[in-house]
N, C-alpha and C. Protein backbone atom coordinates (compact mmCIF):
# COMPACT_ATOMS: atom_id res chain seq x y z
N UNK A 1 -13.24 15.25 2.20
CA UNK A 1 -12.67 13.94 2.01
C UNK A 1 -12.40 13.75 0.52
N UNK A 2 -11.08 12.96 0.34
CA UNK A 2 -10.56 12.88 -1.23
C UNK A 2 -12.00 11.86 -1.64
N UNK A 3 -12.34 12.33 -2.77
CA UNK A 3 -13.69 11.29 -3.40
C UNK A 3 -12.91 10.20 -4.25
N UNK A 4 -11.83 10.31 -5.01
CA UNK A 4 -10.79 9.36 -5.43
C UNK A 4 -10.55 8.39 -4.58
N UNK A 5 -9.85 8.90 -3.22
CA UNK A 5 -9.63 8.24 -2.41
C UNK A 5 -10.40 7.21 -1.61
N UNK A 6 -11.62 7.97 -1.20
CA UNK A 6 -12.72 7.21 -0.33
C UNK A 6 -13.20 6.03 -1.03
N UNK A 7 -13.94 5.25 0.04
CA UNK A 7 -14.28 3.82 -0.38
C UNK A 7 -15.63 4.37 -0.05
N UNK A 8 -16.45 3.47 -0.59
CA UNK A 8 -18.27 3.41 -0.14
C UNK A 8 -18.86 2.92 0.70
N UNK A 9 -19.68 2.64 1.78
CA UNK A 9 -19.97 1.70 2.12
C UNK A 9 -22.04 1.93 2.63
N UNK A 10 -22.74 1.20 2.57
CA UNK A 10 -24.20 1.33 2.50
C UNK A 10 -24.74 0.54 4.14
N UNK A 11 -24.66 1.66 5.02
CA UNK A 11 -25.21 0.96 6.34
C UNK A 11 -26.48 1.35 6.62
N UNK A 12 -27.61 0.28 6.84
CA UNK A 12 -29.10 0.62 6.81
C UNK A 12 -29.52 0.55 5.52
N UNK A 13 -29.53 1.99 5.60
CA UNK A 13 -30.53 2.39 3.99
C UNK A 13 -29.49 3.68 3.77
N UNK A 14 -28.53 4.51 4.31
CA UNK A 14 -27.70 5.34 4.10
C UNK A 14 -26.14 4.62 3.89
N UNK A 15 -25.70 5.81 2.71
CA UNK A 15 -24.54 5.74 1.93
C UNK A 15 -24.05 6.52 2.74
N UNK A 16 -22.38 5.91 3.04
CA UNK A 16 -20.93 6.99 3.55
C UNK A 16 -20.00 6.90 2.41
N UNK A 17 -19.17 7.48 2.83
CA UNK A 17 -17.62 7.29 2.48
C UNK A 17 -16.65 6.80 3.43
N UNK A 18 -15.38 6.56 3.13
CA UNK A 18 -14.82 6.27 4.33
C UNK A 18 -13.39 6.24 4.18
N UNK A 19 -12.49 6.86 4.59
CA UNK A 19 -10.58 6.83 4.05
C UNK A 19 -10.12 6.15 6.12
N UNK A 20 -9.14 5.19 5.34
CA UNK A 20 -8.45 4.87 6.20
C UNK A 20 -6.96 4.86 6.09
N UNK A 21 -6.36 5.95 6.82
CA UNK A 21 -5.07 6.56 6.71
C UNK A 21 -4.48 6.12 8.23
N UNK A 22 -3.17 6.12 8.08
CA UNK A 22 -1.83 5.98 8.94
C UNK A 22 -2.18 7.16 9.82
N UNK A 23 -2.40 7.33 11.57
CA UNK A 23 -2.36 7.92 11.82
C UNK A 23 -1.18 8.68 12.96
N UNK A 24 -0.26 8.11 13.55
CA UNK A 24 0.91 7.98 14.40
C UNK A 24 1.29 6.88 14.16
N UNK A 25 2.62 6.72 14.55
CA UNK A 25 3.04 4.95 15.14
C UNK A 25 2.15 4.19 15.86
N UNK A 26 2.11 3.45 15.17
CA UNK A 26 1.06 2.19 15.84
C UNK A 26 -0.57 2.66 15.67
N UNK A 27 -1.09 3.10 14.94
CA UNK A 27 -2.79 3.72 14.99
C UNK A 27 -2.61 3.87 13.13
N UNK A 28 -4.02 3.98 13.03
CA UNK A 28 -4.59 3.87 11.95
C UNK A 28 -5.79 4.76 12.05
N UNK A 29 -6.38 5.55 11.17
CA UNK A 29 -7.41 6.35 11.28
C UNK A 29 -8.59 6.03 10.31
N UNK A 30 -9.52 6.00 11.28
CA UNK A 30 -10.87 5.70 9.95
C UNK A 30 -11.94 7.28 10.13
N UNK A 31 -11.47 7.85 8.94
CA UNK A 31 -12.85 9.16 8.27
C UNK A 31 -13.90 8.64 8.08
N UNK A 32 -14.97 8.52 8.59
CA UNK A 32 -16.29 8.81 7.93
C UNK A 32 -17.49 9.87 7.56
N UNK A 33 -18.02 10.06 6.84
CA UNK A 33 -18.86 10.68 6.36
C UNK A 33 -19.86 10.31 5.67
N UNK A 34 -21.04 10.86 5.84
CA UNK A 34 -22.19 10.99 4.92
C UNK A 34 -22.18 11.04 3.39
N UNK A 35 -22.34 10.04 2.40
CA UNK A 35 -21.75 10.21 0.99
C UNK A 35 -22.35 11.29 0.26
N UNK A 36 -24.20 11.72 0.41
CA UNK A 36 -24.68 12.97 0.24
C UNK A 36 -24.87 14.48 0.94
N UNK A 37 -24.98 13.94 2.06
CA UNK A 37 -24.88 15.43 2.95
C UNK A 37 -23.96 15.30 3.68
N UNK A 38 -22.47 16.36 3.41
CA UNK A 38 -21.54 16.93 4.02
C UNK A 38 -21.73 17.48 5.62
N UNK A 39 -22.60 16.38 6.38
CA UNK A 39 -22.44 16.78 7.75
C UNK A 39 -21.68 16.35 8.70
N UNK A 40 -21.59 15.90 9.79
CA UNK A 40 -20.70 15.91 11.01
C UNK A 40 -20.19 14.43 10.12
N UNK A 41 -18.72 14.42 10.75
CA UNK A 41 -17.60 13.35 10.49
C UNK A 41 -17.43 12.89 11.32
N UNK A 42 -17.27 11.46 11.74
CA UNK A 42 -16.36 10.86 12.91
C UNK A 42 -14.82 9.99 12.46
N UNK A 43 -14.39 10.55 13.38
CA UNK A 43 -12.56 9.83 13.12
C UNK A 43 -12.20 8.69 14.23
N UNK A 44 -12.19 7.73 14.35
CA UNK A 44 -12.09 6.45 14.86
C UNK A 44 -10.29 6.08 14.83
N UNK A 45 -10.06 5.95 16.08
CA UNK A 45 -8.03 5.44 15.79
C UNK A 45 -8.00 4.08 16.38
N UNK A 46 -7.63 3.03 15.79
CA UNK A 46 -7.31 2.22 16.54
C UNK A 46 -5.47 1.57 16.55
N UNK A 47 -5.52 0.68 16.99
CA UNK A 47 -4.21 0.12 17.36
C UNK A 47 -3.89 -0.78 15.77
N UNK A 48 -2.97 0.02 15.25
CA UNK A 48 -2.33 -1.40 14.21
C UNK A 48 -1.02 -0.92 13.30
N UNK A 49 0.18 -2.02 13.42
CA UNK A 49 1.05 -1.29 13.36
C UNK A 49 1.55 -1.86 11.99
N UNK A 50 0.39 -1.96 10.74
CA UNK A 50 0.17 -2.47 9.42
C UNK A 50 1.31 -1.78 9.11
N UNK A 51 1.20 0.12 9.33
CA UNK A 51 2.57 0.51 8.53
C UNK A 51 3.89 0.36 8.83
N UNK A 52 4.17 -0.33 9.76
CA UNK A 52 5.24 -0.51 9.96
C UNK A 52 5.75 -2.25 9.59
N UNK A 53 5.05 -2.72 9.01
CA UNK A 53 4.91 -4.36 8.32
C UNK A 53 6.76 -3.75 7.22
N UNK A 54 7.00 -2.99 6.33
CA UNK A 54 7.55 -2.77 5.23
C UNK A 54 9.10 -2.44 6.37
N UNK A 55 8.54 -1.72 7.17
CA UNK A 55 10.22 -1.20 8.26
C UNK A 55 10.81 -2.41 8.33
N UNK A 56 9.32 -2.99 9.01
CA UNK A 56 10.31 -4.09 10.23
C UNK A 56 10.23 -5.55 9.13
N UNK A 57 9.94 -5.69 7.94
CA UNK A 57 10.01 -7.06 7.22
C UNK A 57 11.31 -7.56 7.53
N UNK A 58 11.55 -8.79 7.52
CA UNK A 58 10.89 -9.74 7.70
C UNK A 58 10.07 -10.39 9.42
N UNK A 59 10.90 -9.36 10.09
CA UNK A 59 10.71 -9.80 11.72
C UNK A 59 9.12 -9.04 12.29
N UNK A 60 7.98 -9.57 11.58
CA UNK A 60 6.84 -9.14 11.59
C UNK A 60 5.64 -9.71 12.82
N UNK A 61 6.59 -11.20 13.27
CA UNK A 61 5.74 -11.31 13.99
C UNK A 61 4.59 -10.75 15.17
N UNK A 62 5.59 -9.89 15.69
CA UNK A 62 5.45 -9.24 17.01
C UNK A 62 4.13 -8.54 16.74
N UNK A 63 3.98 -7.54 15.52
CA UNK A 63 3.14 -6.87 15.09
C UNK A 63 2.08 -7.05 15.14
N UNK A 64 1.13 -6.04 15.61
CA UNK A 64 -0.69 -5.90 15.58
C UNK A 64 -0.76 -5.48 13.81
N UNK A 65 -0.82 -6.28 13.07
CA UNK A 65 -1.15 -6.40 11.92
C UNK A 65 -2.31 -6.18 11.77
N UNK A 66 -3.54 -5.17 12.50
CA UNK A 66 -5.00 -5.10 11.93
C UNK A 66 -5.25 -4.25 11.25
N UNK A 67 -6.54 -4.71 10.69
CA UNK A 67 -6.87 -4.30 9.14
C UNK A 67 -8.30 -3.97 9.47
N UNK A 68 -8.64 -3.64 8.98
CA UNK A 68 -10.48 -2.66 9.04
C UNK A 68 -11.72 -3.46 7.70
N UNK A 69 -12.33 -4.42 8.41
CA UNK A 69 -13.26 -5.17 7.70
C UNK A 69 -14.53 -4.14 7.19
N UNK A 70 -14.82 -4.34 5.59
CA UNK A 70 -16.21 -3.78 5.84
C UNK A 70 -17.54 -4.05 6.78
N UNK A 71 -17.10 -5.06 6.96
CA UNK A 71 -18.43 -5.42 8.21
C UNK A 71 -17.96 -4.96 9.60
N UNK A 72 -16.46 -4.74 10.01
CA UNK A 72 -16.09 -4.12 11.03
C UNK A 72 -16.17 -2.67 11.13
N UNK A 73 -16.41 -2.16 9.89
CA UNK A 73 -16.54 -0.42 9.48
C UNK A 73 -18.35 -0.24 9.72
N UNK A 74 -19.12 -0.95 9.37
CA UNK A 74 -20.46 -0.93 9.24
C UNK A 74 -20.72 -1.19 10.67
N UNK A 75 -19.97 -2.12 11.70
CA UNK A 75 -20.34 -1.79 13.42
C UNK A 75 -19.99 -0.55 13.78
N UNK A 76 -18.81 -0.07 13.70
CA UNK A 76 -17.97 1.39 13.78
C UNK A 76 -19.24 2.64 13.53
N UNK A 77 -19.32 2.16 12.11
CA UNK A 77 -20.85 3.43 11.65
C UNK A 77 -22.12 3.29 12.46
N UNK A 78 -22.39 2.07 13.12
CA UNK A 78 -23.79 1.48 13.43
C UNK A 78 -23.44 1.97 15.16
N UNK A 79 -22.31 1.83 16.09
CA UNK A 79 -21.95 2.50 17.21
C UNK A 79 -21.84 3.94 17.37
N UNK A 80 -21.10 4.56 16.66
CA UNK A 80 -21.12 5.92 16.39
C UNK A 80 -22.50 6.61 16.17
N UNK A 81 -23.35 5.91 15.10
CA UNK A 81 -25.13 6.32 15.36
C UNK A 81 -25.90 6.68 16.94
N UNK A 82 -25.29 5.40 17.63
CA UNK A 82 -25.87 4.98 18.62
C UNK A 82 -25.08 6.29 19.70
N UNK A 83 -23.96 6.37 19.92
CA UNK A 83 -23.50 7.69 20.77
C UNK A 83 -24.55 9.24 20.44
N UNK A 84 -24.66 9.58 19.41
CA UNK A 84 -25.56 10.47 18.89
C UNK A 84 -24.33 10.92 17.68
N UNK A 85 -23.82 10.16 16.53
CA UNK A 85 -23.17 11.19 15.71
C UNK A 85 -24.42 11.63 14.81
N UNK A 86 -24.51 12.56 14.15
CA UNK A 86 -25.49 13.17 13.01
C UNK A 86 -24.70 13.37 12.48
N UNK A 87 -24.55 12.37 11.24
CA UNK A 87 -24.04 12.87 9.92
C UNK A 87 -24.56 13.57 9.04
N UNK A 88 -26.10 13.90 9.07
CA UNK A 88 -26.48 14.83 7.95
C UNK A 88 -26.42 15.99 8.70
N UNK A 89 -26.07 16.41 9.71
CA UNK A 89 -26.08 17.94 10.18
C UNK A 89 -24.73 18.44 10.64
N UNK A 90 -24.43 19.67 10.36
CA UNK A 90 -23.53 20.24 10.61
C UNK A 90 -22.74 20.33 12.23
N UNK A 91 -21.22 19.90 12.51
CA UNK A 91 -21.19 20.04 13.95
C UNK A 91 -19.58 19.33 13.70
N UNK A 92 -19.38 19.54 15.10
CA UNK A 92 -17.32 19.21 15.20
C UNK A 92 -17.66 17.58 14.81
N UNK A 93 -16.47 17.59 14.32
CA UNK A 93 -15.78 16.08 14.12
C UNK A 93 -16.04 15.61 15.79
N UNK A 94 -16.55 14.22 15.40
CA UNK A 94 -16.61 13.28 16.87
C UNK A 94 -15.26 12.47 16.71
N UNK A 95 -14.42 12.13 17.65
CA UNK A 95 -13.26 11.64 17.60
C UNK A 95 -13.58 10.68 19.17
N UNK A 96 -12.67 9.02 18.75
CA UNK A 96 -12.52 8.44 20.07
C UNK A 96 -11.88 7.45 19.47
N UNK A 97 -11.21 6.45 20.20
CA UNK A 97 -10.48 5.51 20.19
C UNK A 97 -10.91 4.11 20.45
N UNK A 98 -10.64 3.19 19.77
CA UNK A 98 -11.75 1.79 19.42
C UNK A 98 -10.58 1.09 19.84
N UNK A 99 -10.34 0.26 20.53
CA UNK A 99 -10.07 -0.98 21.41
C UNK A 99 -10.64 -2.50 21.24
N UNK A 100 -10.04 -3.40 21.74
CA UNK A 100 -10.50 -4.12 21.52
C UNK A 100 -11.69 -4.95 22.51
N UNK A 101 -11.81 -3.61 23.64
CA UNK A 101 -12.73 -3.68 24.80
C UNK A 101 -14.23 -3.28 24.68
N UNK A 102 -13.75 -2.35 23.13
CA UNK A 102 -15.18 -1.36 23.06
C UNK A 102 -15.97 -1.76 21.69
């Protein structure tokens, strides 16, 4: 993960990182990781069609305009715990899709 790039964030008593990139039309991708030990990552996509705000200006209404709260990133990290991710140990990227059901 770009260290320039990444943001910080402190859930519990453990430090991540975290990049949130464009991931298809209409989705958005959230990286996380462990800020000291380089172990397992989870990638989170949800629905938001922020990058396309600049295409379609001014006719924006229509748009899922969502945005990724640090307190909405710190449930994200605090759920992902709870499935079994281990970020301090080595293992595939966990990947799933966040809704507004889940």
């Amino acid at each position: 993960m770009n260290k320039k790039r990444s943001k910080k964030i402190t859930v519990g008593e453990e430090r991540y990182a975290y990049v949130i990139s464009p991931a298809t039309k209409g989705q958005l991708a959230l990286t996380v990781e462990h800020e000291e030990v380089k172990g397992q990552k989870i990638r989170v996509y949800l629905k938001s069609e922020i990058n396309e705000f600049w295409v379609e200006f001014p006719y924006v209404e229509d748009l899922n305009l969502k945005l990724l709260k640090p307190s909405e990133i710190s449930l994200i990290i605090e759920d992902a715990l709870s499935r079994g991710w281990t970020p301090k140990s080595k293992g595939p990227m966990i990947t799933y899709n966040l809704d507004e059901n889940s």
